[in-house]
N, C-alpha and C. Protein backbone atom coordinates (compact mmCIF):
# COMPACT_ATOMS: atom_id res chain seq x y z
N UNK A 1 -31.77 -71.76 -122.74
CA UNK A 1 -33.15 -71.68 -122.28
C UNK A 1 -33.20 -70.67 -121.15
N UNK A 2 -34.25 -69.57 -121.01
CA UNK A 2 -34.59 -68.94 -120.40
C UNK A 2 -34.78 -69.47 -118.79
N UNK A 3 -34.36 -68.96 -117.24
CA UNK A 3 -34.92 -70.10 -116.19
C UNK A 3 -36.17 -69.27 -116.08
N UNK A 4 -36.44 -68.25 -116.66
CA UNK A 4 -38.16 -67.81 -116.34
C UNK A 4 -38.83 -68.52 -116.69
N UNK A 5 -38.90 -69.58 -117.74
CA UNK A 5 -39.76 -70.15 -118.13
C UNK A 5 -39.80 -71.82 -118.23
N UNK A 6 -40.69 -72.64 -118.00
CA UNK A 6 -40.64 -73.71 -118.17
C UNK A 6 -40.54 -74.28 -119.22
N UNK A 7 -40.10 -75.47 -119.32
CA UNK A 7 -40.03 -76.79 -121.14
C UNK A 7 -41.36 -76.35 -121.51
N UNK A 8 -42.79 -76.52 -120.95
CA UNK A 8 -43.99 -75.94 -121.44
C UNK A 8 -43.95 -74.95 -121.79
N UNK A 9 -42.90 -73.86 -121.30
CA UNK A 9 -44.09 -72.05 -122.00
C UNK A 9 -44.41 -71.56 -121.48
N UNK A 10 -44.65 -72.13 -120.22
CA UNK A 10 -45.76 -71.42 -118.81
C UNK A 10 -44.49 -71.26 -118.31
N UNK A 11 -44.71 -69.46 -117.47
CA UNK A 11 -44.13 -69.36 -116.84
C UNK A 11 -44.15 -70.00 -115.16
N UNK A 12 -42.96 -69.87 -114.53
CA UNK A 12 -43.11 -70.38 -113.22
C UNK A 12 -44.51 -69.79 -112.25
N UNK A 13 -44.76 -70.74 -111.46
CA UNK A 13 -46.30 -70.28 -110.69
C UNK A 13 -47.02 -70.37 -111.29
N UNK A 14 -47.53 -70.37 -112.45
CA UNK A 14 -48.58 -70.18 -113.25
C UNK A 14 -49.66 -71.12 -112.54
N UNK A 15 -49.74 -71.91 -111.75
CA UNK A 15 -50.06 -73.21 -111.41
C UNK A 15 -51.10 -74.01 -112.65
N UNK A 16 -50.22 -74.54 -113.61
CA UNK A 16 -50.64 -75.26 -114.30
C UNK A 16 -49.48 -76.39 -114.40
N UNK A 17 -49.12 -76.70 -113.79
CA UNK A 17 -48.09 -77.61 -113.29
C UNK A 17 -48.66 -79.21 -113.84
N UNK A 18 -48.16 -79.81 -114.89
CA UNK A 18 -48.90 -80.73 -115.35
C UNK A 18 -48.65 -82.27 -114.00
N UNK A 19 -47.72 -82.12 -113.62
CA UNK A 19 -47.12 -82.88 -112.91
C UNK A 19 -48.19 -83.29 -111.44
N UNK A 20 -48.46 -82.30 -110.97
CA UNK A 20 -49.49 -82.21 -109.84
C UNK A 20 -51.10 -82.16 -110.20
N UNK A 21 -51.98 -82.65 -109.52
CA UNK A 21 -53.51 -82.38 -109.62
C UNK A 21 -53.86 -81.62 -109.11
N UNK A 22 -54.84 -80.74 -109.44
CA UNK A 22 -54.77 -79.38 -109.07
C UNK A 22 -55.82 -79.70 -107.40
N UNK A 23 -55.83 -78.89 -106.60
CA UNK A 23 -56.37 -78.70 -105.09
C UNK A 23 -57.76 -79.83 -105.51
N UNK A 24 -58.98 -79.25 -106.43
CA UNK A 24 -59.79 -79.46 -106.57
C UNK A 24 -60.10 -81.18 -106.69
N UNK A 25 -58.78 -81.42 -107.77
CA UNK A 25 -59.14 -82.88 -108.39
C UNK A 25 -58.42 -83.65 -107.18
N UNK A 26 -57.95 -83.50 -106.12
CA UNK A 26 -57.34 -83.89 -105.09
C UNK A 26 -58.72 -84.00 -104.06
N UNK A 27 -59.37 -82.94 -103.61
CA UNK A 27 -60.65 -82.92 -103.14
C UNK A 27 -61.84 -83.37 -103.40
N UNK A 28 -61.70 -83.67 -104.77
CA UNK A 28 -63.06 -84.48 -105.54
C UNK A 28 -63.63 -86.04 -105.00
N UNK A 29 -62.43 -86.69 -104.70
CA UNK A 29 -62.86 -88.19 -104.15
C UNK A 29 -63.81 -88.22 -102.29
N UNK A 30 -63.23 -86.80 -102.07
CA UNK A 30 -63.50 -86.80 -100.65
C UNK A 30 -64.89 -85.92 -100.59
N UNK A 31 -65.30 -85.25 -102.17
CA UNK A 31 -66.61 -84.68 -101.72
C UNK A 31 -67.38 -86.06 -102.20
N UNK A 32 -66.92 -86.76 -102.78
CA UNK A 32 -67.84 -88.02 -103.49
C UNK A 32 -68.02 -88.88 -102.06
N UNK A 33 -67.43 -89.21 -101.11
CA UNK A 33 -67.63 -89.91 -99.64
C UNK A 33 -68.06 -89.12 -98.96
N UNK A 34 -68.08 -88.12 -98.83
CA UNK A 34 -68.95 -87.15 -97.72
C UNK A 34 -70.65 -86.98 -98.29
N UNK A 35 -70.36 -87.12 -99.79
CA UNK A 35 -71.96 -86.82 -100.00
C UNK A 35 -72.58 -88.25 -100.48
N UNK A 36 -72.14 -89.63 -100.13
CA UNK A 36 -72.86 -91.08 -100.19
C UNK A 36 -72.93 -91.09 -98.75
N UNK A 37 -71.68 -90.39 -97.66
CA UNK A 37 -72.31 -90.73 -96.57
C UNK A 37 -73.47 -90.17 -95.96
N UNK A 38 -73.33 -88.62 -96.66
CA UNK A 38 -74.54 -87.77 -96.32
C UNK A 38 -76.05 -88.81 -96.39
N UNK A 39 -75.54 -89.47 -97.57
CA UNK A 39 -77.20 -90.02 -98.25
C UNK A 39 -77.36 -91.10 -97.83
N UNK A 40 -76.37 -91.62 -97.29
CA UNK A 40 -77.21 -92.97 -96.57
C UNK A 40 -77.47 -92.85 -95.38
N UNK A 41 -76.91 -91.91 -94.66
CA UNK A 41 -77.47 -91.62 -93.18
C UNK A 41 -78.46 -90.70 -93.30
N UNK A 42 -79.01 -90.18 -94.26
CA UNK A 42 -80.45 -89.31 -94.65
C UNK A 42 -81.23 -90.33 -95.09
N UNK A 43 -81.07 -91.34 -96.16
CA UNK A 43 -82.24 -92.36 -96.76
C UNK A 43 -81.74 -93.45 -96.47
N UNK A 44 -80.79 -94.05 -95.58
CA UNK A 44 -79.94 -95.72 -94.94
C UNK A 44 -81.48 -95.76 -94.71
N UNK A 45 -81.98 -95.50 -93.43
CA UNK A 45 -83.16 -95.83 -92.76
C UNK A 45 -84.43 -95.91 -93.60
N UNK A 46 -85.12 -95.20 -94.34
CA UNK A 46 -85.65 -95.50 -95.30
C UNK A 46 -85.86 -96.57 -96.35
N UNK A 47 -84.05 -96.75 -96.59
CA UNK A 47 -84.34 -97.57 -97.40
C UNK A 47 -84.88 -99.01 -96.29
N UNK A 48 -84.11 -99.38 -95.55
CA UNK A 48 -84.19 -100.55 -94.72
C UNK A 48 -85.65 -100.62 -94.00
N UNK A 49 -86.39 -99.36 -93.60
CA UNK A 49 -87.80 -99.64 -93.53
C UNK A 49 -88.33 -100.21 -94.78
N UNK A 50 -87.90 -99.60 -95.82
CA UNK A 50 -88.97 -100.55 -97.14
C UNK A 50 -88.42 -101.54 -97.60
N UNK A 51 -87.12 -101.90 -97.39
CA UNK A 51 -86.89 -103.33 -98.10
C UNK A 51 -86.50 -105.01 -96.45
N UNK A 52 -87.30 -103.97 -95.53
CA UNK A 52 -87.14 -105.13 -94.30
C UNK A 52 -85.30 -105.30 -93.86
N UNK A 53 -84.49 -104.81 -94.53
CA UNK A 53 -82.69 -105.20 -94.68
C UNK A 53 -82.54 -104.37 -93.33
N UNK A 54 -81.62 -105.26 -92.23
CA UNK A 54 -81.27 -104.29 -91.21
C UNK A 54 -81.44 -104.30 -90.13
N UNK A 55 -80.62 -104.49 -89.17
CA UNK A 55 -80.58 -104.93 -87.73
C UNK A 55 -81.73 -104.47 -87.15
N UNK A 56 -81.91 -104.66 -86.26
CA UNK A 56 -83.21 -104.58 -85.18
C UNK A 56 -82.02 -103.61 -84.03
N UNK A 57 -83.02 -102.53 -83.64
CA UNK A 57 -82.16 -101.44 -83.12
C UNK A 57 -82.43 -101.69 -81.63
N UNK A 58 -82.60 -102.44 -80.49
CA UNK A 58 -82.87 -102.85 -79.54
C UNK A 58 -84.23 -102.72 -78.91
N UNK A 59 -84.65 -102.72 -77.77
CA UNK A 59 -85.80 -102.89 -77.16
C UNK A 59 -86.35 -101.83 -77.05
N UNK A 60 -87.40 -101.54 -77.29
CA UNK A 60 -88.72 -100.45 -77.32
C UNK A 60 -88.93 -100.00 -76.00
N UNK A 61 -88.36 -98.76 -75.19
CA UNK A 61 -88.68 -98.61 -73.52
C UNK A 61 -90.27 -99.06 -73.07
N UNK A 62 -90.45 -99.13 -72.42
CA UNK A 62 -91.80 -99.40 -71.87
C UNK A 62 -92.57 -97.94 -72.01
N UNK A 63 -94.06 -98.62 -72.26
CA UNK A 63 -94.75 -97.10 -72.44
C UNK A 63 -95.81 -97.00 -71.35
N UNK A 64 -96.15 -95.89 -70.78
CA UNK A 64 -96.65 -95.72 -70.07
C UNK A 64 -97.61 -93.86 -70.32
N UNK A 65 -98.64 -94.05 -71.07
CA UNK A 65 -98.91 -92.55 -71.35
C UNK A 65 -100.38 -92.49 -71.17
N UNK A 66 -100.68 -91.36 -71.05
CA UNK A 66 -102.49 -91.04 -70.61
C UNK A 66 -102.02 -90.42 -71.96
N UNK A 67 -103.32 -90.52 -72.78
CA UNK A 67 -103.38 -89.89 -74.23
C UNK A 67 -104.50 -88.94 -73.70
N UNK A 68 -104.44 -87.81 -74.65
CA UNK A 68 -105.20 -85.96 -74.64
C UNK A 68 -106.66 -86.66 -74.87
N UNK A 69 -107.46 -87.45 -74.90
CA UNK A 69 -109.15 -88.15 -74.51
C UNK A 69 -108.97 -88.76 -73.21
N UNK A 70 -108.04 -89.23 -71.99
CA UNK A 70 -107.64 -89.33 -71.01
C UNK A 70 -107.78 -91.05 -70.91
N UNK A 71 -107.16 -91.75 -72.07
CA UNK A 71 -107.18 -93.54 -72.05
C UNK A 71 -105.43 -94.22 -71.41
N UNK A 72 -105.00 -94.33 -71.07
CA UNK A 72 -104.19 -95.15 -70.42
C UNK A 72 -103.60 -95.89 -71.85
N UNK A 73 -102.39 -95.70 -72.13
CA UNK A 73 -101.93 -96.66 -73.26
C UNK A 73 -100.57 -97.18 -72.57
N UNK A 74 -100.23 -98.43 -71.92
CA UNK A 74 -98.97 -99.15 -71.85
C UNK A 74 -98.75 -100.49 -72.40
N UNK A 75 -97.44 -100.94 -71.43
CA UNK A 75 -96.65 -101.96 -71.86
C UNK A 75 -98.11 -102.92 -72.40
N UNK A 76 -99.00 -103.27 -71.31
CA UNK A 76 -99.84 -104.41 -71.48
C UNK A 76 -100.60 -104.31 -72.89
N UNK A 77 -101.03 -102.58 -72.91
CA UNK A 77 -102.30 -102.61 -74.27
C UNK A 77 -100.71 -102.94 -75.96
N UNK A 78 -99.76 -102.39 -75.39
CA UNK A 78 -99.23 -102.79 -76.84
C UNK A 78 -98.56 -104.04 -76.99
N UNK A 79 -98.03 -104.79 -75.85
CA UNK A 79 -97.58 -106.23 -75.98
C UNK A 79 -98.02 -107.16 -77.18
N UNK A 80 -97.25 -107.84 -78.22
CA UNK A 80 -97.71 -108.29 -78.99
C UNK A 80 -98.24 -108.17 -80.55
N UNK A 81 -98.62 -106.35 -80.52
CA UNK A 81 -98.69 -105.81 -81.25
C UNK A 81 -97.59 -104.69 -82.17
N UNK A 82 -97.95 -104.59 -83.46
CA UNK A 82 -96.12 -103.84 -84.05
C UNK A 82 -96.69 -102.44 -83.21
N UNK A 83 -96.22 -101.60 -83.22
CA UNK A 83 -96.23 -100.30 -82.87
C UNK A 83 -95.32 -99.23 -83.92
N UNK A 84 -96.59 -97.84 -83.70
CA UNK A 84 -95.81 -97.05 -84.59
C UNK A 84 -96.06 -95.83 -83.81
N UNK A 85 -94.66 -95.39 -83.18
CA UNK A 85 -94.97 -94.62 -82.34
C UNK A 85 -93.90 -92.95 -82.96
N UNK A 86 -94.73 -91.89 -83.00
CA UNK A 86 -94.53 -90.88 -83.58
C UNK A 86 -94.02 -89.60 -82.75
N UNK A 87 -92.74 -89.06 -82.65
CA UNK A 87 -92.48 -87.85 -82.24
C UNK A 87 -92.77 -86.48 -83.17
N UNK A 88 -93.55 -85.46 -83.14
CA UNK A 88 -93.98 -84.58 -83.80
C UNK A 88 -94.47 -83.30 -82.84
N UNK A 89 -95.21 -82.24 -84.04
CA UNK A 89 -95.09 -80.93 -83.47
C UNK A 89 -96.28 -80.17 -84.40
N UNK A 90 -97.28 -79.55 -83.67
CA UNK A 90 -98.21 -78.17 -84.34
C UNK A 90 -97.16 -77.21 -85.70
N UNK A 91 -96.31 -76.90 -85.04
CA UNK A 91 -94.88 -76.04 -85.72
C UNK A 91 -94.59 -76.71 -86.69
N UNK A 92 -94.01 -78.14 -86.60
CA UNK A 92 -93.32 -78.89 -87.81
C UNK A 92 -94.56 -78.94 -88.99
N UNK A 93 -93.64 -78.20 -89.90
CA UNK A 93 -94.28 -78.03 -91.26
C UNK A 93 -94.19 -79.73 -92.41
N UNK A 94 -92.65 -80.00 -91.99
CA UNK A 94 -92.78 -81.52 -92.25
C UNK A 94 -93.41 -82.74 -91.85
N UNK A 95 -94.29 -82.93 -89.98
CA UNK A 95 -94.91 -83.34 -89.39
C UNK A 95 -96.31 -82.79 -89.94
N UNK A 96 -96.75 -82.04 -90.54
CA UNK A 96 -98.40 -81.99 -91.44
C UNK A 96 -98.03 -82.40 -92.25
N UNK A 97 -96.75 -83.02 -93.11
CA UNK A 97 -96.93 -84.25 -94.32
C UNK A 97 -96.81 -85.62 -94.13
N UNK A 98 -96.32 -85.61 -92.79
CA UNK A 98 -95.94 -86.84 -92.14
C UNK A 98 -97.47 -87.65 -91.78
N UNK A 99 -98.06 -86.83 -91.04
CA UNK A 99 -99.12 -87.50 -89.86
C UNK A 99 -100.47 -88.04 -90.47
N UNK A 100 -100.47 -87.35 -91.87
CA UNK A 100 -101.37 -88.15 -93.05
C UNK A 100 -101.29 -89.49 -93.54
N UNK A 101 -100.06 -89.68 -93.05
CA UNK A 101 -99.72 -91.52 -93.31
C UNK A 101 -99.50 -91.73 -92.38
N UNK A 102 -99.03 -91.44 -91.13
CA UNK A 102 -99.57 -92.02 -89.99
C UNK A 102 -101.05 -92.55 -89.82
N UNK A 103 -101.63 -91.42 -89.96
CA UNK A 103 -102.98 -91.34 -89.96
C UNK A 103 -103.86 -92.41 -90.63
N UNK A 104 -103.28 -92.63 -92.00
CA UNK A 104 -104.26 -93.89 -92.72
C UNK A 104 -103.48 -95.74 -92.19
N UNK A 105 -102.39 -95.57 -91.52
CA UNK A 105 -101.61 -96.70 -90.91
C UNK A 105 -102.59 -97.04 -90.06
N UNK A 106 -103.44 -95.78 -88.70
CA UNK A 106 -103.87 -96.42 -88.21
C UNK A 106 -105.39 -96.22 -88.74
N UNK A 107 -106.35 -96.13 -89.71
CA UNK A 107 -107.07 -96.25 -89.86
C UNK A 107 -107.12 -97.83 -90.58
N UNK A 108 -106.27 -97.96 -91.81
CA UNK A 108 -105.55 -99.43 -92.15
C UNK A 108 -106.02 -100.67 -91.09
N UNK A 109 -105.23 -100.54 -90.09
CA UNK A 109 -104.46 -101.27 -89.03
C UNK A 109 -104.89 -101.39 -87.28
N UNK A 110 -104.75 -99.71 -87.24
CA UNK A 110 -104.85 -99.52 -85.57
C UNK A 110 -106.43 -99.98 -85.07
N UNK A 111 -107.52 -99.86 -85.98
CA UNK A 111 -108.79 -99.39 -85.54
C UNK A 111 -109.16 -100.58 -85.04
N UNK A 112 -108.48 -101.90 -85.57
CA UNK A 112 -108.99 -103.11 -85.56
C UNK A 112 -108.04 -103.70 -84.46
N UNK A 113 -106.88 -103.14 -83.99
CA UNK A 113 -105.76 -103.47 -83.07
C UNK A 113 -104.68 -103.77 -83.11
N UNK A 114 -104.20 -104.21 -84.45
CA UNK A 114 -103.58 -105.25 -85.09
C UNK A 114 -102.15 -104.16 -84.67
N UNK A 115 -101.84 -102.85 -84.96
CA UNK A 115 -101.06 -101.86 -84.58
C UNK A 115 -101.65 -100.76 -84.07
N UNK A 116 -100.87 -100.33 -82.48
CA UNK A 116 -100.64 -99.48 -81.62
C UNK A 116 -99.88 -98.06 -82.56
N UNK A 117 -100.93 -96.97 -82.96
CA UNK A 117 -100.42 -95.54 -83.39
C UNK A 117 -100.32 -95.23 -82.22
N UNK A 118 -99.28 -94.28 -81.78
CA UNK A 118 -99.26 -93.31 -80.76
C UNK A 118 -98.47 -92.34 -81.47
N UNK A 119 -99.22 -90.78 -81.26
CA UNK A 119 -98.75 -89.61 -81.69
C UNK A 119 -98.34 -88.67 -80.80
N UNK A 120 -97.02 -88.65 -79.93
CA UNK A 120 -96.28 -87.58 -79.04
C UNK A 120 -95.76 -86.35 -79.29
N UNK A 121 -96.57 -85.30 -79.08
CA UNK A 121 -96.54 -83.98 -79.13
C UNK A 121 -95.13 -83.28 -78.65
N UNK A 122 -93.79 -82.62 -79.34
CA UNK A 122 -93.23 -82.02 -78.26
C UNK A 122 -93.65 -80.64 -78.10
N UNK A 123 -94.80 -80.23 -78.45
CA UNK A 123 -94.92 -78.73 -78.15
C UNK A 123 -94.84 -77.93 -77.08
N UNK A 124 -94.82 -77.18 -76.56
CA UNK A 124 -94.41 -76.71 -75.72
C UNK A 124 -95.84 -75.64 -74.89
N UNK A 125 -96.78 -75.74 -75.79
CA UNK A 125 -97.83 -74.73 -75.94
C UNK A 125 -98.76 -75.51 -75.05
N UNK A 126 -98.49 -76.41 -74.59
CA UNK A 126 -99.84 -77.26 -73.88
C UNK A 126 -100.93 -78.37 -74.44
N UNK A 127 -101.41 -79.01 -73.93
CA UNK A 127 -102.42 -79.95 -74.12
C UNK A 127 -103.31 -79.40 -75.17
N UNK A 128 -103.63 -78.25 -75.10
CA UNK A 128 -105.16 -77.57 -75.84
C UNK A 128 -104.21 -77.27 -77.16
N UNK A 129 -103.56 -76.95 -76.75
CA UNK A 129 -102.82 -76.66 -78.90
C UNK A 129 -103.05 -77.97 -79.21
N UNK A 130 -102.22 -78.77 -78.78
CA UNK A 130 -102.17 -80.17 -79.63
C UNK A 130 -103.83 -80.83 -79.92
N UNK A 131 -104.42 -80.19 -78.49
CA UNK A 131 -105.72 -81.25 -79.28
C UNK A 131 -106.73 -80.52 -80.38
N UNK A 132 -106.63 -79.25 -80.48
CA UNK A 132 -107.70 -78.30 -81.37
C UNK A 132 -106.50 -78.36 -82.88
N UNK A 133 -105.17 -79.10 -82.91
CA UNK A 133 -104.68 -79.24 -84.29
C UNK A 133 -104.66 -80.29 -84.53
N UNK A 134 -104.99 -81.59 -83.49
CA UNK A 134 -105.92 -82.98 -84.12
C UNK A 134 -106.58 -82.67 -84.86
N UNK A 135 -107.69 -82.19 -84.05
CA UNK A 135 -109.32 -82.25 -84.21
C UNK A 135 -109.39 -81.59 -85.77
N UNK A 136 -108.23 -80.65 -85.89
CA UNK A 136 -108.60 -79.88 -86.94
C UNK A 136 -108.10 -80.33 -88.18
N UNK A 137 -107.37 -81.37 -88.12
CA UNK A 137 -106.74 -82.14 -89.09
C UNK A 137 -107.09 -83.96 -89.15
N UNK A 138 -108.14 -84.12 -88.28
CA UNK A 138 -109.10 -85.11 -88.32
C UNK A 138 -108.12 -86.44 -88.04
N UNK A 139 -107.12 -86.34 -87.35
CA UNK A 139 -106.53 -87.70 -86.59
C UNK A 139 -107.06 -88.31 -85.30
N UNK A 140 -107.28 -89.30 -85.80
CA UNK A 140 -108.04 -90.58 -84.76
C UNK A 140 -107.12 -91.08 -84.13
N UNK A 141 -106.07 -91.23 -84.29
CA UNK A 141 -105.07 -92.08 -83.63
C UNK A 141 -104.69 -91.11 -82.41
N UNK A 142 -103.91 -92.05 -81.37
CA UNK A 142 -104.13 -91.22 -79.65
C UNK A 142 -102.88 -90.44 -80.14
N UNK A 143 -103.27 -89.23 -79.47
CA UNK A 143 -101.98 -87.85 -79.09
C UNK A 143 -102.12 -88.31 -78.11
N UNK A 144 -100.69 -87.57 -77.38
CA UNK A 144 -100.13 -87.62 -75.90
C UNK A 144 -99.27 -86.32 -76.00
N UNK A 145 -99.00 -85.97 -74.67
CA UNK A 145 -97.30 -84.88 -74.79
C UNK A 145 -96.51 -85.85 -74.69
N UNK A 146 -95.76 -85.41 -75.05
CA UNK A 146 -94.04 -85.91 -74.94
C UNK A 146 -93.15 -85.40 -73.93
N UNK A 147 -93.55 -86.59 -72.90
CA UNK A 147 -92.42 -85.76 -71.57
C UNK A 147 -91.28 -85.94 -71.81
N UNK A 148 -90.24 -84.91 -70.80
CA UNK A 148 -88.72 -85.23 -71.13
C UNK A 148 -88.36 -86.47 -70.51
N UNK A 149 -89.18 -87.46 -69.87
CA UNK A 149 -88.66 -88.18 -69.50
C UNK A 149 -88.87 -89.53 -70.42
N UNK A 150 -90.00 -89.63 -71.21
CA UNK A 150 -90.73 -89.95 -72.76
C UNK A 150 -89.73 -89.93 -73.63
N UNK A 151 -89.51 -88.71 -73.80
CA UNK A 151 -88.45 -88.43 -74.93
C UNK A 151 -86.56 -88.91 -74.35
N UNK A 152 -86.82 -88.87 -73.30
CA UNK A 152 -85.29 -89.72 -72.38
C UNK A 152 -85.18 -91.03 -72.81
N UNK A 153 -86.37 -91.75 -72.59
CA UNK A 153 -86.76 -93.47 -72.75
C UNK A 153 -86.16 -93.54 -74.39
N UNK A 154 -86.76 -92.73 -75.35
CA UNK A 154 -86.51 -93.28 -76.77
C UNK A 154 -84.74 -92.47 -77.51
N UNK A 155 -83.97 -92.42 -76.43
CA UNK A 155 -82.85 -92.08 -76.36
C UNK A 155 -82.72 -90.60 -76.87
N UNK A 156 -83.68 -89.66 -76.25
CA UNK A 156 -83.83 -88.33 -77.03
C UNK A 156 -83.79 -87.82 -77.91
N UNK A 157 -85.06 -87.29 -78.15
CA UNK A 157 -85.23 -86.54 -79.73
C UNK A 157 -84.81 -85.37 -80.16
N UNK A 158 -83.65 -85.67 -81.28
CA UNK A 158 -83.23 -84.55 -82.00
C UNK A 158 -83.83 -83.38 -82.67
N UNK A 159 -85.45 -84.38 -83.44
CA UNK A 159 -85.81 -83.30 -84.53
C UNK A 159 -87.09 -84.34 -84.95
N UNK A 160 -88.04 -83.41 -85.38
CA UNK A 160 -89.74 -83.77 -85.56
C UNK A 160 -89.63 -84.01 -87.13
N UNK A 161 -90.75 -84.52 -87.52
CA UNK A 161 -91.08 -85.79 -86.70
C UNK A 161 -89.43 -87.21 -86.46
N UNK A 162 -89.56 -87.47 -85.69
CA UNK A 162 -88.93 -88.78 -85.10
C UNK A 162 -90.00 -89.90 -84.73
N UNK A 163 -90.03 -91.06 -85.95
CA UNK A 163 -90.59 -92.21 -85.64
C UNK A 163 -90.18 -93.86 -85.55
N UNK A 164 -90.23 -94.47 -84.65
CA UNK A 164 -90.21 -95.56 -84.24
C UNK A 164 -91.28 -96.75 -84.92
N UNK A 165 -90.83 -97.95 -85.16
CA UNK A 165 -91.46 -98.99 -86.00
C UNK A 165 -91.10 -99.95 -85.07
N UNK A 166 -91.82 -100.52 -83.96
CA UNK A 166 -91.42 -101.74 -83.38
C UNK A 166 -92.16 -103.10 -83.34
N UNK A 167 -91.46 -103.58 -83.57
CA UNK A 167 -92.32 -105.29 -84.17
C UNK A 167 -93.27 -105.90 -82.53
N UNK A 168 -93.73 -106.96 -82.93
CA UNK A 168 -94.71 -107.64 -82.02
C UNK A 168 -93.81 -108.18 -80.75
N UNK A 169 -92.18 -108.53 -81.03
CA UNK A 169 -91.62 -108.66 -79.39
C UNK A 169 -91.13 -107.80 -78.99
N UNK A 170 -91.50 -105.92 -79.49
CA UNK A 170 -90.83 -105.13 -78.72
C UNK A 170 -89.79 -104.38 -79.26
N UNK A 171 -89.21 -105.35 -80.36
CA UNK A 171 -88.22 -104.60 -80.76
C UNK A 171 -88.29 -103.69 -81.65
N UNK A 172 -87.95 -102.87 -81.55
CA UNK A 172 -87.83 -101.23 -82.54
C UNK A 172 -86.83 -101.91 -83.76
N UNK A 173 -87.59 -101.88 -84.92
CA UNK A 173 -87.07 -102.07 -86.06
C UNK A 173 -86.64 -101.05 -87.14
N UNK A 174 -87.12 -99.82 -86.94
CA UNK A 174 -86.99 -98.82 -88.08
C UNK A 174 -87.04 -97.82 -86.83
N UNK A 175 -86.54 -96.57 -87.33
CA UNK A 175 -86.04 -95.23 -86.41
C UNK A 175 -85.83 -94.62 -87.91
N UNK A 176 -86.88 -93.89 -87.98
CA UNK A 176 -86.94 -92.86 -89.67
C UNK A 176 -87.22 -91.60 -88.82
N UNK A 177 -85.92 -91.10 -89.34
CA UNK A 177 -86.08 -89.05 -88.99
C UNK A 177 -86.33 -88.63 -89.87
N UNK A 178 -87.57 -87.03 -89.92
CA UNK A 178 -87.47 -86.28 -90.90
C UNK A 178 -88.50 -87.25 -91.47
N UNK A 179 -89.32 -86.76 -92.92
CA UNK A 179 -90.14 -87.12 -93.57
C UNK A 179 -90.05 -88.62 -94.27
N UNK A 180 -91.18 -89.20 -94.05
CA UNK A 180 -91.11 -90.75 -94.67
C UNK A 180 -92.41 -90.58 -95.60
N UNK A 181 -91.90 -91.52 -96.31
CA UNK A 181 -93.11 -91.88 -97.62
C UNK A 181 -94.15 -92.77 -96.94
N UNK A 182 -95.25 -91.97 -97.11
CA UNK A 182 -96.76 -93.28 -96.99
C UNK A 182 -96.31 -94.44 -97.19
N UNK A 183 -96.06 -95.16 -98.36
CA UNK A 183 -95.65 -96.31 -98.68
C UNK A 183 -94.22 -97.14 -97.94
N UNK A 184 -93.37 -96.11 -97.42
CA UNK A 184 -92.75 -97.19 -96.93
C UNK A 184 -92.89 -97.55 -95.42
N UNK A 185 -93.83 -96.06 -94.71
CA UNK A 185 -94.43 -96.78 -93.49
C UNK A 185 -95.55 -97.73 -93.59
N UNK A 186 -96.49 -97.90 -94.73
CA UNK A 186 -97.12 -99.11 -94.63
C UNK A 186 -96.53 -100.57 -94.79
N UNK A 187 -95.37 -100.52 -95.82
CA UNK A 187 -95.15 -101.70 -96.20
C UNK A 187 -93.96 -102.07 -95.07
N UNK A 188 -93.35 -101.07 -94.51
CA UNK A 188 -92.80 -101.89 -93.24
C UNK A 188 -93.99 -102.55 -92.30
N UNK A 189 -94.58 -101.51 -91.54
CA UNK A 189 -96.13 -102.13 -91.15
C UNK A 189 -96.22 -103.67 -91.49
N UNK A 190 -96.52 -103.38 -92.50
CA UNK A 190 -97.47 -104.79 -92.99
C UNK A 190 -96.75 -105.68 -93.04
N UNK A 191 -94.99 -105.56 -93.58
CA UNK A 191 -94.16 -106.86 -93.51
C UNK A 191 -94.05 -107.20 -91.59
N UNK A 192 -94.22 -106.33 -90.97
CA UNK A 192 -94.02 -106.97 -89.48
C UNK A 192 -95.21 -107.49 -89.13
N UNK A 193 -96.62 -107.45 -89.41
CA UNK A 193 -97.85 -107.51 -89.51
C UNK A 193 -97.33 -109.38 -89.68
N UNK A 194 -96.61 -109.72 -90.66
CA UNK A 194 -96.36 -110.72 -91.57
C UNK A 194 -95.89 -111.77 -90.88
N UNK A 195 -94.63 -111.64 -89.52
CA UNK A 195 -93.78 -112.07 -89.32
C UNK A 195 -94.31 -112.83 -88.04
């Protein structure tokens, strides 16, 4: 027998080495865990806003904000009530798909009291941007800016929209980044509405 060549035929290097798995099929199990973890830390939260499953993420900081019509919203006016409190932006192109279901949550819900909307601006452009892209997109529910010290309290915001779901004792139950479905901010809503 030739030593150029292997019992197979293939010469040496060839890397068809039946014996070994090739780089890829060695790497395959580890892209399959990187991309379930990708997806549950992209839709974990999601899912657990719509099916109620899922720790309670601790206490809701105290709020203390003059909203852009100049009303006073704190600890006292939301005590008791769930709260759905919204980090967003004029800029965020995903926050104009977001704030439409915000928006009917508190028409739903807020108008009557039952839930505290608050909508926190991080723009950077001032009071008058944020309120002429209310007005112009017909949200009733209170804007505010988002101070850094606002955005300190809710353990700082990464990325718009960032929203908070906190039940009637305070506690923040859902923390959904990035775009949420109408439906599963109502039906969290309404299951804490429930409780």
């Amino acid at each position: 027998m030739d030593a150029s060549t292997l019992p197979s035929g293939e010469p040496p290097g060839s890397g068809k080495d039946p014996e070994r798995p090739s780089l890829l099929r060695r790497l395959e199990p580890l892209f399959w865990v990187a991309l379930a973890l990708f997806l549950l830390a992209r839709f974990g939260p999601q899912l657990q806003a719509w099916t109620g499953i899922g720790p309670p993420q601790g206490d809701a900081p105290s709020l203390a904000v003059v909203t852009l019509d100049g009303r006073s919203i704190g600890t006292e006016e939301t005590r008791g009530r769930v709260q759905v409190v919204t980090f967003w932006a004029t800029w965020c192109r995903v926050c104009h798909v977001e704030l439409p279901a915000i928006q009917r949550v508190h028409e739903r819900w807020g108008e009557d009291g039952e839930v505290v909307v608050l909508g926190l601006s991080v723009d950077q452009g001032g009071e008058g941007v944020v309120r002429a892209h209310g007005e112009e997109r017909g949200y009733t529910f209170p804007l505010a800016m988002a101070t850094p010290p606002l955005r300190r309290s809710f353990g700082g915001i990464s990325g718009v929209p960032t929203t908070f779901i906190v039940d009637r004792e305070g506690v923040v139950r859902h923390t959904l980044i990035g775009l949420s479905g109408p439906r599963t901010l109502q039906r969290a809503v309404a299951r804490l509405l429930q409780e």
